[in-house]
C-alpha atoms as a PDB file:
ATOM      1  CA  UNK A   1      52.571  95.870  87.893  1.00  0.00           C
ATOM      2  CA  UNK A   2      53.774  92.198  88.353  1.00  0.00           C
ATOM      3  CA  UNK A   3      55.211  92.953  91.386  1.00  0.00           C
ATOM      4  CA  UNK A   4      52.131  94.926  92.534  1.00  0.00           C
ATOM      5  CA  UNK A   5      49.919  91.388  91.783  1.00  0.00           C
ATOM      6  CA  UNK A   6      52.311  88.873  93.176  1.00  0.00           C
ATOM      7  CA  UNK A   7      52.497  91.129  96.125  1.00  0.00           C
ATOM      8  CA  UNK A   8      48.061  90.625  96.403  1.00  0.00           C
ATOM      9  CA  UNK A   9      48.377  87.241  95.631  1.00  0.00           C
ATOM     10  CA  UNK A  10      50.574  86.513  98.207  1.00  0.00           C
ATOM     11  CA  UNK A  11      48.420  88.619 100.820  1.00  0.00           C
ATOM     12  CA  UNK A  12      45.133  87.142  99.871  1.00  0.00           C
ATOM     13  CA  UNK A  13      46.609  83.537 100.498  1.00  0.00           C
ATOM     14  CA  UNK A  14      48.223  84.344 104.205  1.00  0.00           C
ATOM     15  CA  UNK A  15      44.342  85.917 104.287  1.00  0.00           C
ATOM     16  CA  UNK A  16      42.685  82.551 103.585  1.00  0.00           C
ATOM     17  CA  UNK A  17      41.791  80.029 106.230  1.00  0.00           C
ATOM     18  CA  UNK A  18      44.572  77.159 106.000  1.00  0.00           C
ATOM     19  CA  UNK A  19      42.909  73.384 105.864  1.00  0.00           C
ATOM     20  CA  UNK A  20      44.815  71.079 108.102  1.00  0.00           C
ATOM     21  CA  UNK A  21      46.359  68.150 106.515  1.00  0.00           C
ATOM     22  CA  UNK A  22      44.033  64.893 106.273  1.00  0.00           C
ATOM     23  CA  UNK A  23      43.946  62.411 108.941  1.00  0.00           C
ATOM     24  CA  UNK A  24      46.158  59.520 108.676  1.00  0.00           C
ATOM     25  CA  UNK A  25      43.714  56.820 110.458  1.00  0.00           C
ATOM     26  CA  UNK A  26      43.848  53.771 108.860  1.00  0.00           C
ATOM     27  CA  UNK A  27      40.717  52.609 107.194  1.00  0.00           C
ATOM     28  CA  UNK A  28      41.465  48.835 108.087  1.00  0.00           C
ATOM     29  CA  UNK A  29      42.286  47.401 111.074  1.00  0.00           C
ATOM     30  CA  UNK A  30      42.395  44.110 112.574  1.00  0.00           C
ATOM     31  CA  UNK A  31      39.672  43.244 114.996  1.00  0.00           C
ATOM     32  CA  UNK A  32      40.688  44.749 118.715  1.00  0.00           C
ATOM     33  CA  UNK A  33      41.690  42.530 121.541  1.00  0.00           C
ATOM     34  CA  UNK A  34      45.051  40.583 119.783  1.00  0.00           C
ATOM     35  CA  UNK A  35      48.286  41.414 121.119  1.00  0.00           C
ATOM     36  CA  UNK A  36      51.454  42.532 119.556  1.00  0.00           C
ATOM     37  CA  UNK A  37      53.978  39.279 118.793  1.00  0.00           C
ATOM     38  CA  UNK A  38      57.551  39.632 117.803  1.00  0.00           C
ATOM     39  CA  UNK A  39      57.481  43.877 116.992  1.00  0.00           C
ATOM     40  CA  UNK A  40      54.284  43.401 114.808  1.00  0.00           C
ATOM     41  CA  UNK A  41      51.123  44.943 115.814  1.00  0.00           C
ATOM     42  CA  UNK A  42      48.218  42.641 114.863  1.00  0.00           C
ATOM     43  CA  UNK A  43      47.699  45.423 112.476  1.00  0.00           C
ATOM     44  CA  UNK A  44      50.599  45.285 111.021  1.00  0.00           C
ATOM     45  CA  UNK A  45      51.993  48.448 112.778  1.00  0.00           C
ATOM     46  CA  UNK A  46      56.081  48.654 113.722  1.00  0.00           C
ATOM     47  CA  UNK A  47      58.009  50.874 116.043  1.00  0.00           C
ATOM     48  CA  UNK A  48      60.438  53.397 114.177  1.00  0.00           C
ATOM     49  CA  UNK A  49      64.117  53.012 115.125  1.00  0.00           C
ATOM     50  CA  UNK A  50      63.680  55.889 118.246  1.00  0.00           C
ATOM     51  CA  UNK A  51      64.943  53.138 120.194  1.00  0.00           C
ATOM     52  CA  UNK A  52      67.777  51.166 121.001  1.00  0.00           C
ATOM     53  CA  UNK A  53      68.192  47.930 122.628  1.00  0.00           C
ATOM     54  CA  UNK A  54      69.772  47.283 125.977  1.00  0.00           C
ATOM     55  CA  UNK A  55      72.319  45.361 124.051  1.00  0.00           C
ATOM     56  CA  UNK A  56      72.912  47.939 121.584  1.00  0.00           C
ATOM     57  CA  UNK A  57      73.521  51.056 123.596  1.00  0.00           C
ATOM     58  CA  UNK A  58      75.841  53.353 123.402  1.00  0.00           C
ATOM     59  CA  UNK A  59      75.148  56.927 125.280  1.00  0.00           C
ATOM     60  CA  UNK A  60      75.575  59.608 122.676  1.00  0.00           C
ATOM     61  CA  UNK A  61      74.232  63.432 123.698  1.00  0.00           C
ATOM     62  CA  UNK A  62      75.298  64.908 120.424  1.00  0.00           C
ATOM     63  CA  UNK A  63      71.907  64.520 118.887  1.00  0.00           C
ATOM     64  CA  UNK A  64      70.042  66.233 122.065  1.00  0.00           C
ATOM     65  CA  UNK A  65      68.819  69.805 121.361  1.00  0.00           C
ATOM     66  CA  UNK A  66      71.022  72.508 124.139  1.00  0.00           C
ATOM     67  CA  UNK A  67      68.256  73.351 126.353  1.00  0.00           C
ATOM     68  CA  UNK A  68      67.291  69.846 127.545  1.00  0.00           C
ATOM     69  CA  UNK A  69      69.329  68.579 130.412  1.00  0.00           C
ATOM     70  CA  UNK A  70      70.209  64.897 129.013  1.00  0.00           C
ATOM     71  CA  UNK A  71      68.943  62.318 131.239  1.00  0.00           C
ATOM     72  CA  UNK A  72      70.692  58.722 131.256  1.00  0.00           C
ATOM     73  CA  UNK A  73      69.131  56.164 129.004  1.00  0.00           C
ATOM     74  CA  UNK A  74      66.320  53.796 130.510  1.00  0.00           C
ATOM     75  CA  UNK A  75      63.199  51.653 129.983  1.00  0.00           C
ATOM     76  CA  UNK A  76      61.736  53.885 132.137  1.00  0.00           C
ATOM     77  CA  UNK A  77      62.643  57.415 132.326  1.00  0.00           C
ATOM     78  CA  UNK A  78      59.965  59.125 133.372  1.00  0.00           C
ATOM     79  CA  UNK A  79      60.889  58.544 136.992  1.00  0.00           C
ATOM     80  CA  UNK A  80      63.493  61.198 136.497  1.00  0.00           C
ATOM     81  CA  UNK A  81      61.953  63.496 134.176  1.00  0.00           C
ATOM     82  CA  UNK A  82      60.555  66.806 135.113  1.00  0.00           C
ATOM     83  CA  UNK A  83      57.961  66.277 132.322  1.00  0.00           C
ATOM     84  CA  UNK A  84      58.543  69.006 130.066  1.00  0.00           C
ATOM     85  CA  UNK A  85      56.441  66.953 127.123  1.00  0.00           C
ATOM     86  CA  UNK A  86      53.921  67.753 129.423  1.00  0.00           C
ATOM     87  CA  UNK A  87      53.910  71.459 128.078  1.00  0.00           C
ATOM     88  CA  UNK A  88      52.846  70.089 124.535  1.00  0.00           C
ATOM     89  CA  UNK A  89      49.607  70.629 122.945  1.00  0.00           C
ATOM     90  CA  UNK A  90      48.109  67.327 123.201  1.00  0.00           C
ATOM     91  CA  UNK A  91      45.404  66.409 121.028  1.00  0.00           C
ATOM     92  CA  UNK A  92      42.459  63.870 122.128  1.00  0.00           C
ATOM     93  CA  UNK A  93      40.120  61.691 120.436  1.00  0.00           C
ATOM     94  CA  UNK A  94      36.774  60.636 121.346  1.00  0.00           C
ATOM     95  CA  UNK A  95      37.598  57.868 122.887  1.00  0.00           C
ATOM     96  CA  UNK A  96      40.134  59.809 124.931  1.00  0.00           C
ATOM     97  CA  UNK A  97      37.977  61.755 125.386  1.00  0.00           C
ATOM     98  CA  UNK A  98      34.865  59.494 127.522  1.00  0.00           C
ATOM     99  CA  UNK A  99      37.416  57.447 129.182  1.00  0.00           C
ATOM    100  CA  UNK A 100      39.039  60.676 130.914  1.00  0.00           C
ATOM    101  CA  UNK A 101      35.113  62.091 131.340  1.00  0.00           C
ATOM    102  CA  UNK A 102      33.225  59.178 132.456  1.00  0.00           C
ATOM    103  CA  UNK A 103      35.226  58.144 135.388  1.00  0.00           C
ATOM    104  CA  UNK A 104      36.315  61.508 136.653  1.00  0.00           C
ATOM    105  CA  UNK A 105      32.584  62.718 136.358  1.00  0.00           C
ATOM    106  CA  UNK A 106      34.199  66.335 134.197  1.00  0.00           C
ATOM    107  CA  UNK A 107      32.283  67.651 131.094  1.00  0.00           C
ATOM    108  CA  UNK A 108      34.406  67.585 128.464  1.00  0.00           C
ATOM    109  CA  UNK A 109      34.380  71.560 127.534  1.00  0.00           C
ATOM    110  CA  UNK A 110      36.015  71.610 131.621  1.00  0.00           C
ATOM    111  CA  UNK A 111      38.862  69.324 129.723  1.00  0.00           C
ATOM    112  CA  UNK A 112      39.320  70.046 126.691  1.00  0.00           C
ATOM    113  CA  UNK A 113      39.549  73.556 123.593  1.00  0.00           C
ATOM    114  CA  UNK A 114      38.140  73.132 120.635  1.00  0.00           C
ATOM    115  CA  UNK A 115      41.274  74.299 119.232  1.00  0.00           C
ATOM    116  CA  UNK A 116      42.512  75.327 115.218  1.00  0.00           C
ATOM    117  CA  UNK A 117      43.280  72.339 113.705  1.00  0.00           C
ATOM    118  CA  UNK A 118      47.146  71.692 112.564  1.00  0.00           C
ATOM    119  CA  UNK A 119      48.182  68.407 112.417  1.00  0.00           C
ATOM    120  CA  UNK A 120      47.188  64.719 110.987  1.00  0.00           C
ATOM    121  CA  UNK A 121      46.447  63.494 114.974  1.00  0.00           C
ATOM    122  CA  UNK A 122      43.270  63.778 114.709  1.00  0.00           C
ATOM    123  CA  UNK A 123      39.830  63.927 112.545  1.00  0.00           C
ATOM    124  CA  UNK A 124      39.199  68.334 111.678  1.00  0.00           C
ATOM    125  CA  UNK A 125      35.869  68.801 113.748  1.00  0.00           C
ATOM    126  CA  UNK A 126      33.598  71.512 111.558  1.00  0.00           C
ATOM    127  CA  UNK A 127      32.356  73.905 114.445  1.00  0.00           C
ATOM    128  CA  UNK A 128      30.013  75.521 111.753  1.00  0.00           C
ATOM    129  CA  UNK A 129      33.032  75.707 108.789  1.00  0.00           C
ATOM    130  CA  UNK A 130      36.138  75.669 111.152  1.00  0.00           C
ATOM    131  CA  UNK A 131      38.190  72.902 111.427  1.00  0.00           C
ATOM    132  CA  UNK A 132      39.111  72.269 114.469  1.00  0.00           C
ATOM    133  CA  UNK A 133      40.830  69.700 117.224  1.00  0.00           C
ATOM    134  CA  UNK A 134      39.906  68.650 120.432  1.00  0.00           C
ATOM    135  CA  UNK A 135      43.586  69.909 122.796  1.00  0.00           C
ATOM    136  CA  UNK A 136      43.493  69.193 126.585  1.00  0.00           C
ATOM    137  CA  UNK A 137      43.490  72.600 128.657  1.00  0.00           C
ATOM    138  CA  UNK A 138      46.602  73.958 130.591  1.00  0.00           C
ATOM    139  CA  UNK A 139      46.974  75.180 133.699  1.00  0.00           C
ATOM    140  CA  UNK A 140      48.437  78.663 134.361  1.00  0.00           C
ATOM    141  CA  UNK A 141      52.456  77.375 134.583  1.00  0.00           C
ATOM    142  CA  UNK A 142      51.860  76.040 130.637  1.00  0.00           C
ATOM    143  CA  UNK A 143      51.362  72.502 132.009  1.00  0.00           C
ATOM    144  CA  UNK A 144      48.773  70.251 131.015  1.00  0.00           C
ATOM    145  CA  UNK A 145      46.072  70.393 133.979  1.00  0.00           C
ATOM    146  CA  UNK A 146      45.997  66.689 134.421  1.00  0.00           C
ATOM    147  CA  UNK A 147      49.622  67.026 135.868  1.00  0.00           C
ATOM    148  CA  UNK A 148      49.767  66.988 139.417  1.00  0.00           C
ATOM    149  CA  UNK A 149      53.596  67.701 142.134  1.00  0.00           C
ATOM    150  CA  UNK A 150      53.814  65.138 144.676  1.00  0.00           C
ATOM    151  CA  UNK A 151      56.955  66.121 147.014  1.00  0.00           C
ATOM    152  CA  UNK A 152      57.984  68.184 143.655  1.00  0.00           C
ATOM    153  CA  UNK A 153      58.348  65.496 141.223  1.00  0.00           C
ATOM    154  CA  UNK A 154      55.963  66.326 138.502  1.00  0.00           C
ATOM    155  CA  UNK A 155      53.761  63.290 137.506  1.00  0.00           C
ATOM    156  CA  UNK A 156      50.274  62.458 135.604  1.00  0.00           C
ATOM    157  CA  UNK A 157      47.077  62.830 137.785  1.00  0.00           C
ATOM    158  CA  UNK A 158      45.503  60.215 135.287  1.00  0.00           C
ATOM    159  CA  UNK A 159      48.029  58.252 134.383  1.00  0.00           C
ATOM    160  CA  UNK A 160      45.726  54.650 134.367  1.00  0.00           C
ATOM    161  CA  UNK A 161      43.337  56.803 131.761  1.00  0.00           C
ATOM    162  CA  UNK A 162      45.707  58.974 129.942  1.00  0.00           C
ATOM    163  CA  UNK A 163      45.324  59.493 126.309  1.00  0.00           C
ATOM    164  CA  UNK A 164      46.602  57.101 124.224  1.00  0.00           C
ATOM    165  CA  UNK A 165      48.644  59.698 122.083  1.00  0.00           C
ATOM    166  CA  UNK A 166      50.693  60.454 125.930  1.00  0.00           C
ATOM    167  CA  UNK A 167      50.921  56.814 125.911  1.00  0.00           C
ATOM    168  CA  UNK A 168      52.536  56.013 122.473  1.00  0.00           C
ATOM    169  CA  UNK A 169      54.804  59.364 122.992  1.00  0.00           C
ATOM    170  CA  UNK A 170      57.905  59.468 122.023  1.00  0.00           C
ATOM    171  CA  UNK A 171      57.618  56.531 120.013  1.00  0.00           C
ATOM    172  CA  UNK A 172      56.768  56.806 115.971  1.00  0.00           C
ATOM    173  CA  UNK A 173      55.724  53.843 114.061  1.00  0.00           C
ATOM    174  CA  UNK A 174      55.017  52.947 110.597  1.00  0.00           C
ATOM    175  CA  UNK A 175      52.414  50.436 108.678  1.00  0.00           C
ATOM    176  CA  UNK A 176      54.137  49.341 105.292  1.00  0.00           C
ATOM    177  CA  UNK A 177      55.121  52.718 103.594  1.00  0.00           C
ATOM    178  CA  UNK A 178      53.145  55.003 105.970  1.00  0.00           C
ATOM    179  CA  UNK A 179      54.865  56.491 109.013  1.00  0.00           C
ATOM    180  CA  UNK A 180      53.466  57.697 111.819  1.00  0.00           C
ATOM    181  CA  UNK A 181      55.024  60.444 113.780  1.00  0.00           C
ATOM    182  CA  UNK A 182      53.914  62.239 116.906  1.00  0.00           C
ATOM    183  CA  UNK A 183      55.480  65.665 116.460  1.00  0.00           C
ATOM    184  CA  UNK A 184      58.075  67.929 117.446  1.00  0.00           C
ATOM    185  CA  UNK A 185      59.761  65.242 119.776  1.00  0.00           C
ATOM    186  CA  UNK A 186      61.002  66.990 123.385  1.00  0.00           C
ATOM    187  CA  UNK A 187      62.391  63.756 125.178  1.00  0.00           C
ATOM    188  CA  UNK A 188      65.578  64.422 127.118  1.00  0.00           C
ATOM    189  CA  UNK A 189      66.337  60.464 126.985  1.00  0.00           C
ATOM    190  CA  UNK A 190      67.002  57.633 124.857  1.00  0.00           C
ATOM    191  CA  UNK A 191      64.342  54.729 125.477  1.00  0.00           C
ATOM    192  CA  UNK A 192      65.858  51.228 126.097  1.00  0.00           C
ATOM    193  CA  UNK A 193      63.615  48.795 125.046  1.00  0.00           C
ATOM    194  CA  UNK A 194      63.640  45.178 124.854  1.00  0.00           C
ATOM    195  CA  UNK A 195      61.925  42.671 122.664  1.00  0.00           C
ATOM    196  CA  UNK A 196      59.132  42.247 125.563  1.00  0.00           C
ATOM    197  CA  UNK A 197      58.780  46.168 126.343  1.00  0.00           C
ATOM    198  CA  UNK A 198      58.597  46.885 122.713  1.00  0.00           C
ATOM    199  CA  UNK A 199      55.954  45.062 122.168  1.00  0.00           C
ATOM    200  CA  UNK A 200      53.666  46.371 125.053  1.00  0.00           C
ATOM    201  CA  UNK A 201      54.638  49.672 123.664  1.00  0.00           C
ATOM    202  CA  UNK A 202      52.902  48.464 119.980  1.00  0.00           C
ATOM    203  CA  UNK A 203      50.202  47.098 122.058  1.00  0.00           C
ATOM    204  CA  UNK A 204      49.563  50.775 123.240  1.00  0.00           C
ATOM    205  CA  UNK A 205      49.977  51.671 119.380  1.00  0.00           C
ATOM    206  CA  UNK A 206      47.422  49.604 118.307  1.00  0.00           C
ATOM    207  CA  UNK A 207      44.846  50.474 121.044  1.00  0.00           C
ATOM    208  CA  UNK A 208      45.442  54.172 119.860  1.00  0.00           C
ATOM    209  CA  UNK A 209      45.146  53.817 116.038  1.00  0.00           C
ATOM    210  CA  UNK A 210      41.687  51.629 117.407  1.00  0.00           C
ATOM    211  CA  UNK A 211      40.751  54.599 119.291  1.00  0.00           C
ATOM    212  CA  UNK A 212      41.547  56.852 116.861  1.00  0.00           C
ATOM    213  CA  UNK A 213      39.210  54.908 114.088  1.00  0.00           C
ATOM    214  CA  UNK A 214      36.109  55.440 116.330  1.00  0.00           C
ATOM    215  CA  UNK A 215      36.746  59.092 116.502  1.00  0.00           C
ATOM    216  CA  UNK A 216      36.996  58.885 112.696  1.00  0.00           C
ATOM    217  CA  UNK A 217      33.706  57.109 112.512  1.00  0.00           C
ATOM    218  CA  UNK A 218      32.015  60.178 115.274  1.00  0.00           C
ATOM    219  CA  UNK A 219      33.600  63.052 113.936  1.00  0.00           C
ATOM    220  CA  UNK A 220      32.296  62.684 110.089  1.00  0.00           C
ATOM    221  CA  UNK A 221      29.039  61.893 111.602  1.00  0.00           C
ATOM    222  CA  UNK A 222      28.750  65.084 113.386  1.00  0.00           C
ATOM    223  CA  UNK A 223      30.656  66.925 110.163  1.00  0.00           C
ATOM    224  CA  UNK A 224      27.696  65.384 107.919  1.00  0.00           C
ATOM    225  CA  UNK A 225      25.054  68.083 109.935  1.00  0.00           C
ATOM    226  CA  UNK A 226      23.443  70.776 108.653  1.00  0.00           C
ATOM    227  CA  UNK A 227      25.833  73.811 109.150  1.00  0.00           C
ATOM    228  CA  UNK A 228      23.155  75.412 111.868  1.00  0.00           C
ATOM    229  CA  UNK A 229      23.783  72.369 113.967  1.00  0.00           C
ATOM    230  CA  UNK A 230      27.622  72.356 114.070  1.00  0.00           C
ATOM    231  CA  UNK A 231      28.349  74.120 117.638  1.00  0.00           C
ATOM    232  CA  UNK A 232      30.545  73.721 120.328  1.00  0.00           C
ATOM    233  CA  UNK A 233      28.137  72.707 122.604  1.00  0.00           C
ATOM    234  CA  UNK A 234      26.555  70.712 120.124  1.00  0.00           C
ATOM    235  CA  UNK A 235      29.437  68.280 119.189  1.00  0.00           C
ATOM    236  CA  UNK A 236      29.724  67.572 123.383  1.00  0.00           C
ATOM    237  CA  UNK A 237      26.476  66.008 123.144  1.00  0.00           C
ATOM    238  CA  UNK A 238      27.080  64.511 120.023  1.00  0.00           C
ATOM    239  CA  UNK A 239      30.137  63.100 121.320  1.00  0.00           C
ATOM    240  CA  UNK A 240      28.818  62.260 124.534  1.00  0.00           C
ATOM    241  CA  UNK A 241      25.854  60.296 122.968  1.00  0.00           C
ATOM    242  CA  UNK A 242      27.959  58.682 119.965  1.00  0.00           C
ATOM    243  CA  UNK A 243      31.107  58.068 121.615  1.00  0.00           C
ATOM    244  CA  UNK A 244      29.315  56.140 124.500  1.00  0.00           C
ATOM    245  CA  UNK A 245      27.204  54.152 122.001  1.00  0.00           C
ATOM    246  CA  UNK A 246      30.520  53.446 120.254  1.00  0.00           C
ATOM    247  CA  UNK A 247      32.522  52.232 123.342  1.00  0.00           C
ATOM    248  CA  UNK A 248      29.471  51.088 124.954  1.00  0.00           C
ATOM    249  CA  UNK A 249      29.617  53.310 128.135  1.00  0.00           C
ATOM    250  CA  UNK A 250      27.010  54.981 130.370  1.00  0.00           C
ATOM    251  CA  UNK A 251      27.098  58.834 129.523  1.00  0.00           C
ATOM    252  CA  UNK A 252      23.799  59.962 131.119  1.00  0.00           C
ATOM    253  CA  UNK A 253      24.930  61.473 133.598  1.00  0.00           C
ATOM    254  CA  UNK A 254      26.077  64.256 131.235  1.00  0.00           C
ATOM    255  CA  UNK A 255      23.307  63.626 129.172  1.00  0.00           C
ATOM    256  CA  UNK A 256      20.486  63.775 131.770  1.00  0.00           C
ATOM    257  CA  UNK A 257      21.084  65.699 134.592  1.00  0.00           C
ATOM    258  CA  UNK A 258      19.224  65.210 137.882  1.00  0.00           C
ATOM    259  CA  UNK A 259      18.995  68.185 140.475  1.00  0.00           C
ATOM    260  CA  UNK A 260      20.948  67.950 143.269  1.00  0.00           C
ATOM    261  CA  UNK A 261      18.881  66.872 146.434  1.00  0.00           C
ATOM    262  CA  UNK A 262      20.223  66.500 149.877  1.00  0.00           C
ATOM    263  CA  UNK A 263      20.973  62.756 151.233  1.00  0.00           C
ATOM    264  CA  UNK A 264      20.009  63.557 154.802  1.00  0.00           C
ATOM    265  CA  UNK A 265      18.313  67.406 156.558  1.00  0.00           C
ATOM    266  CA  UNK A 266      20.810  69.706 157.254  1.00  0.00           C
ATOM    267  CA  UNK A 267      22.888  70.134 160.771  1.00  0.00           C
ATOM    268  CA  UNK A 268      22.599  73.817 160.744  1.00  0.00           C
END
């Protein structure tokens, strides 16, 4: 009988709907617009010790999982890569989001899934009572389709707007006891990075946890709707509107649509 009831405990919890872990935003952060000085983010924000500095390297492979060909260390070894992180499910933020939309004139449900929710990068969106996460679409090879081949080197269409979680990557960080990591890391390299590189790469760290606040500040917003109003198409708008009021951008052209009209008659 005991075995009977463990046995319909056990079914009725793989049954329930799992609630992803809260988001690790900070609540505080220092104004935006100071820069990184000495491996300190002006929010107090430090790289892990995924790194090594040029003076410190030694190559070691051991630590490499089999099936990634090992590439030779580098401050920048994406040159070489065939980007295999690039395969990853990559979730945005709001921010992300309208800087990738805006210039590139997409809707965002053309970019993005409003995915299951499984990790602490990024505020759980309630589509009606579903958690969920905003994860860039892939193209039919697995890739993210952003990625573009240029004389078959693999490399970012958008690389000057990419998200900032694709620019932090592989790096984790930490603020006092809290630490920060990415993920299942897939990196075939070791990152070389000196005093001055390291602290562009906080820089980047900083703009994302900045980012990552004002989706924070959107997506409760939206979650604080009645129920009715919690729909796909819904939080695009909502988004759209709140986001661009938030970063101060121009979003009507998503918001109000004009008809197409022709700029001159027609030839034929």
């Amino acid at each position: 009988m005991a075995a009977k009831k463990n046995h319909a405990a056990r079914k009725k919890a793989a049954a329930a709907p799992s609630t992803p872990p809260p988001s690790r935003t900070p609540t505080a952060l220092a104004p935006a617009g100071a820069l990184t000085a000495q491996g300190v983010s002006p929010s107090g924000f430090t790289l892990l010790h995924t790194y090594k500095r040029p003076d410190a390297y030694q190559a070691t492979r051991g630590h490499r999982p089999s099936f990634l060909n090992v590439l030779p260390a580098s401050e920048a070894p994406c040159l070489d890569c065939t980007a295999y992180c690039c395969r990853a499910r990559v979730v945005i933020n709001v921010p992300d989001l309208l800087r990738l939309c805006v210039p590139l004139g997409i809707h965002p449900s053309s970019l993005c899934n409003l995915e299951e929710a499984d990790s602490r990068n990024g505020e759980p969106i309630l589509i009606g009572d579903t958690p969920r996460h905003m994860v860039l679409r892939k193209a039919e090879d697995e890739h993210c389709q952003l990625l573009m081949t240029v004389d078959g080197q693999r490399r970012c269409g958008v690389h000057a707007i990419r998200p900032g979680i694709c620019r932090v990557y592989p790096f984790s960080y930490q603020r006092g006891s809290t630490v920060y990591q990415l993920g299942h890391v897939m990196c075939p390299t070791e990152w070389l990075l000196s005093a001055e590189r390291q602290d562009k790469v906080l820089d980047d760290v900083e703009a994302y946890e900045q980012a990552r606040a004002v989706d924070r500040r959107v997506v409760r917003r939206f979650n604080a709707l009645p129920l009715a109003e919690r729909g796909p198409l819904a939080f695009w708008t909502f988004a759209l509107r709140e986001g661009g009021a938030e970063l101060n951008l121009d979003v009507g052209l998503f918001l109000n649509p004009k008809p197409r009209t022709l700029l001159r008659e027609r030839l034929w």
